[in-house]
C-alpha atoms as a PDB file:
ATOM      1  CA  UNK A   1      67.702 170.030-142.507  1.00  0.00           C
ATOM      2  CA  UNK A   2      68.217 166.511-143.158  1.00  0.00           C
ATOM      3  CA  UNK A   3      70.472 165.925-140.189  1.00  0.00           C
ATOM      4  CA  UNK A   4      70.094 165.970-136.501  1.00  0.00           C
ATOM      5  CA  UNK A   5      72.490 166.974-133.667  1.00  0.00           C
ATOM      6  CA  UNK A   6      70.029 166.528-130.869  1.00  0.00           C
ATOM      7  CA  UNK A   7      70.033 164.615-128.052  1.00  0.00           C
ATOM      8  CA  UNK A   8      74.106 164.378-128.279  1.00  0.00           C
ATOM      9  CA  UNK A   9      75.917 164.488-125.106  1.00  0.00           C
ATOM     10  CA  UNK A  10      73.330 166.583-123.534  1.00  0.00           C
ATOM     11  CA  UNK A  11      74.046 167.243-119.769  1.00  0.00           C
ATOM     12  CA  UNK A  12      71.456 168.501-117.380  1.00  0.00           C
ATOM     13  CA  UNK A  13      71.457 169.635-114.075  1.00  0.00           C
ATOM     14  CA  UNK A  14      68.490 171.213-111.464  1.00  0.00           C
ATOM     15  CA  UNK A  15      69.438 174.751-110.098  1.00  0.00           C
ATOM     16  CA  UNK A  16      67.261 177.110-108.230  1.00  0.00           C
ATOM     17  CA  UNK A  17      66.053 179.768-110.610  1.00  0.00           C
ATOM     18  CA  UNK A  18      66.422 183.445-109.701  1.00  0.00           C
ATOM     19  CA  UNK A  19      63.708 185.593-110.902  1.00  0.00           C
ATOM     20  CA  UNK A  20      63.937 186.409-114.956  1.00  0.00           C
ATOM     21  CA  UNK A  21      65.103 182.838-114.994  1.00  0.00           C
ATOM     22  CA  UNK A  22      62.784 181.636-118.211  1.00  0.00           C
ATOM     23  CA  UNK A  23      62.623 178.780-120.650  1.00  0.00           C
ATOM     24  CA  UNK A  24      65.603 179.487-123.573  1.00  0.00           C
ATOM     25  CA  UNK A  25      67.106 181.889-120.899  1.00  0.00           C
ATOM     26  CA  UNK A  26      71.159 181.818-121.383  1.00  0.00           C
ATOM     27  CA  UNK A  27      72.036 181.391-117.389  1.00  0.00           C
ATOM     28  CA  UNK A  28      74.746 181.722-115.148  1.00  0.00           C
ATOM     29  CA  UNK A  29      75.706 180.793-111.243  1.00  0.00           C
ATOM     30  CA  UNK A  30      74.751 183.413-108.898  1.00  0.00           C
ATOM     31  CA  UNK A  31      75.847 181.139-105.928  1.00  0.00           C
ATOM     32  CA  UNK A  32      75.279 177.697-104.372  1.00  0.00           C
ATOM     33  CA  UNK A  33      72.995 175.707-106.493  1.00  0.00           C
ATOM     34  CA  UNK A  34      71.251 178.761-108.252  1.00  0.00           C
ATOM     35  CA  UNK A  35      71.421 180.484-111.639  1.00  0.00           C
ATOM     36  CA  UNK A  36      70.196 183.310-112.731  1.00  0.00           C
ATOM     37  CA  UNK A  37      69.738 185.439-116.175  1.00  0.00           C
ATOM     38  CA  UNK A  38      72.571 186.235-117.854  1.00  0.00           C
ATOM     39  CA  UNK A  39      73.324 190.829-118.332  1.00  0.00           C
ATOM     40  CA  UNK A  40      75.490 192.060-121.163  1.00  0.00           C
ATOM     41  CA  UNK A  41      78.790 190.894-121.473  1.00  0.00           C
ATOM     42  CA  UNK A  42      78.352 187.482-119.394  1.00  0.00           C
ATOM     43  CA  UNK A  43      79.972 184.041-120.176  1.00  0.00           C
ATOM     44  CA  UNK A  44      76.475 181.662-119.654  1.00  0.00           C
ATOM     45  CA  UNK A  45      77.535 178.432-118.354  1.00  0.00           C
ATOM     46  CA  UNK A  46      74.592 176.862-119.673  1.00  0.00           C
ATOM     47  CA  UNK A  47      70.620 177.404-121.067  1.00  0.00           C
ATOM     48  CA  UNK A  48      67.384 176.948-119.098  1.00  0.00           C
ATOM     49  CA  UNK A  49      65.540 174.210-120.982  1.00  0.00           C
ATOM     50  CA  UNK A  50      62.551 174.564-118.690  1.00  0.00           C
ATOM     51  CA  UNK A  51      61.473 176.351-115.448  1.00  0.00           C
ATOM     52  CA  UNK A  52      59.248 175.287-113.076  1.00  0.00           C
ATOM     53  CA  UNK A  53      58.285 175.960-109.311  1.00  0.00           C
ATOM     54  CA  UNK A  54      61.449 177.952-108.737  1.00  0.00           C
ATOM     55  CA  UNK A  55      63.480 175.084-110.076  1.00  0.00           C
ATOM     56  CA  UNK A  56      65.692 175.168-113.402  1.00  0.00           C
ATOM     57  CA  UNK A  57      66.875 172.853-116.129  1.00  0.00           C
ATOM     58  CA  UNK A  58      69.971 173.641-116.967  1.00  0.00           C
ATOM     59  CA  UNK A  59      71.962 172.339-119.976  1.00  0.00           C
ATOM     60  CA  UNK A  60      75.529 172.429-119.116  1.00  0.00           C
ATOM     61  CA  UNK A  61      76.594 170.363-122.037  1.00  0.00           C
ATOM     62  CA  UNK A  62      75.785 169.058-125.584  1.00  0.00           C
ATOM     63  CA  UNK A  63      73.768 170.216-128.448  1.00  0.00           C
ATOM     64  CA  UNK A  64      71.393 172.781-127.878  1.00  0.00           C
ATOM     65  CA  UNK A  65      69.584 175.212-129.923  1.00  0.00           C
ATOM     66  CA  UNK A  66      69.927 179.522-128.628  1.00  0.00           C
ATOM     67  CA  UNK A  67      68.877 182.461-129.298  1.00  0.00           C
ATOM     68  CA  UNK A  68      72.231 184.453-130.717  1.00  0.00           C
ATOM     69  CA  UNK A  69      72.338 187.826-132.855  1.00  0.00           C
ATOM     70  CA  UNK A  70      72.953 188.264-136.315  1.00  0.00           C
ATOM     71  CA  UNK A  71      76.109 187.327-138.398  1.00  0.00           C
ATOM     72  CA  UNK A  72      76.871 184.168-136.211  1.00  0.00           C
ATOM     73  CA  UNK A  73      79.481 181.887-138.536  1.00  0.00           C
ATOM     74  CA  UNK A  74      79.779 178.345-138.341  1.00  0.00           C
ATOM     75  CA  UNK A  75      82.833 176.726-136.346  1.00  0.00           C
ATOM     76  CA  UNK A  76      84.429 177.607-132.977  1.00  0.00           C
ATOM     77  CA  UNK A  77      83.551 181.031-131.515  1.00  0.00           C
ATOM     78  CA  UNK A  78      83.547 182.492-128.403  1.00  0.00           C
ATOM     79  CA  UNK A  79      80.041 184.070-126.890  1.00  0.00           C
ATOM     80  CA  UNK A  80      78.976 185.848-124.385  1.00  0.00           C
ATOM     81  CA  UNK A  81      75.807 187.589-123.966  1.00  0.00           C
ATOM     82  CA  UNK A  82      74.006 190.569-125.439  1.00  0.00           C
ATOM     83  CA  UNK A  83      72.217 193.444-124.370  1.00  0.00           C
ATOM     84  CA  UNK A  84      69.332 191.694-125.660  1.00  0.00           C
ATOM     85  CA  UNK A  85      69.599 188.237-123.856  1.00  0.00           C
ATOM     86  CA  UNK A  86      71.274 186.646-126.778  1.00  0.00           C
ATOM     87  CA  UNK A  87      74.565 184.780-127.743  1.00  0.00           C
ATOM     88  CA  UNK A  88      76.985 187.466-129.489  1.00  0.00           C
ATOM     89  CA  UNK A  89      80.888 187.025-130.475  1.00  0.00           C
ATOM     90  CA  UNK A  90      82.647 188.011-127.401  1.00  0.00           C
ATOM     91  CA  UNK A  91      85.754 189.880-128.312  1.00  0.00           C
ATOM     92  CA  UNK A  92      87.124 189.115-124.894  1.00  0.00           C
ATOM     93  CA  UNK A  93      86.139 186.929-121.637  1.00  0.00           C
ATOM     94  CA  UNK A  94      84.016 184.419-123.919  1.00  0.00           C
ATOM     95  CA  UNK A  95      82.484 180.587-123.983  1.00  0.00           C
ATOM     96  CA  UNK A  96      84.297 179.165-126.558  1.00  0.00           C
ATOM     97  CA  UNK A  97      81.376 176.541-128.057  1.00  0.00           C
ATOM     98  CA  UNK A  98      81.094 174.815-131.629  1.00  0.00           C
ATOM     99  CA  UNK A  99      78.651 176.727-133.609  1.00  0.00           C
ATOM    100  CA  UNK A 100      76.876 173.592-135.932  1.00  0.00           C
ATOM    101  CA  UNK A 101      74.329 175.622-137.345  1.00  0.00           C
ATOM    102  CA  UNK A 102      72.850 179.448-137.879  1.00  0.00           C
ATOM    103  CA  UNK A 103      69.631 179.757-138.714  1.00  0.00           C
ATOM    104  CA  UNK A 104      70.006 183.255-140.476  1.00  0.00           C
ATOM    105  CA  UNK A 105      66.017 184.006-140.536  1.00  0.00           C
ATOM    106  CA  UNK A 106      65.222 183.214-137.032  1.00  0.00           C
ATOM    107  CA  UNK A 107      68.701 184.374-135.338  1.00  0.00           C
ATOM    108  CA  UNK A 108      68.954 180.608-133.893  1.00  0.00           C
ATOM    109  CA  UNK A 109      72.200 179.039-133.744  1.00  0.00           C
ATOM    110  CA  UNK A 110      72.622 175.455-132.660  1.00  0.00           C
ATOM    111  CA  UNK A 111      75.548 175.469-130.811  1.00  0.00           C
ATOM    112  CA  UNK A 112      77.806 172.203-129.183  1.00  0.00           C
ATOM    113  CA  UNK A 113      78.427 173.231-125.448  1.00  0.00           C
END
């Protein structure tokens, strides 16, 4: 690709991670000033960009770049979270985010938070 999203109105914030908490992880608030991984059927507020010492980078906003299941289209959707840990098509209770890109071989999508 010839173009590049990143770095655009990226927003991050330090949470305490939970245990599972890892690097790509699609996260959620499990109470004051922690996250934790997201289960089946979740709405992620945001994506662990790195975890360290108990301690999580969380994306809240911007361009980022998650792991999401097959079939993702371009445009706005709304996710939530698979079985597997990835971002799905939520038929109900979804983030609605601007899918920019699928990468169809990888299951990547770069999404606009």
């Amino acid at each position: 690709m010839k173009i590049s999203f990143n770095g655009f109105g990226e927003k991050v914030v330090t949470f305490e991670a939970a245990d599972g908490v890892t690097k790509g992880s699609l996260v959620k608030i499990t109470g004051n000033g922690k996250v934790g991984a997201c289960a089946k059927g979740d709405k992620f507020c945001g994506v662990a960009i790195n975890v360290r010492e108990g301690l999580a980078a969380v994306q809240l906003g911007g361009y980022v770049q998650i792991p999401c299941e097959t079939g993702m289209a371009v445009g706005y959707q709304s996710l939530n979270v698979s079985e597997s840990g990835k971002a799905q098509v939520a038929s109900t209770g979804g983030r609605e985010v601007l899918v920019a890109d699928f990468d169809a071989t990888n299951n990547i999508c770069g999404v606009i938070l």
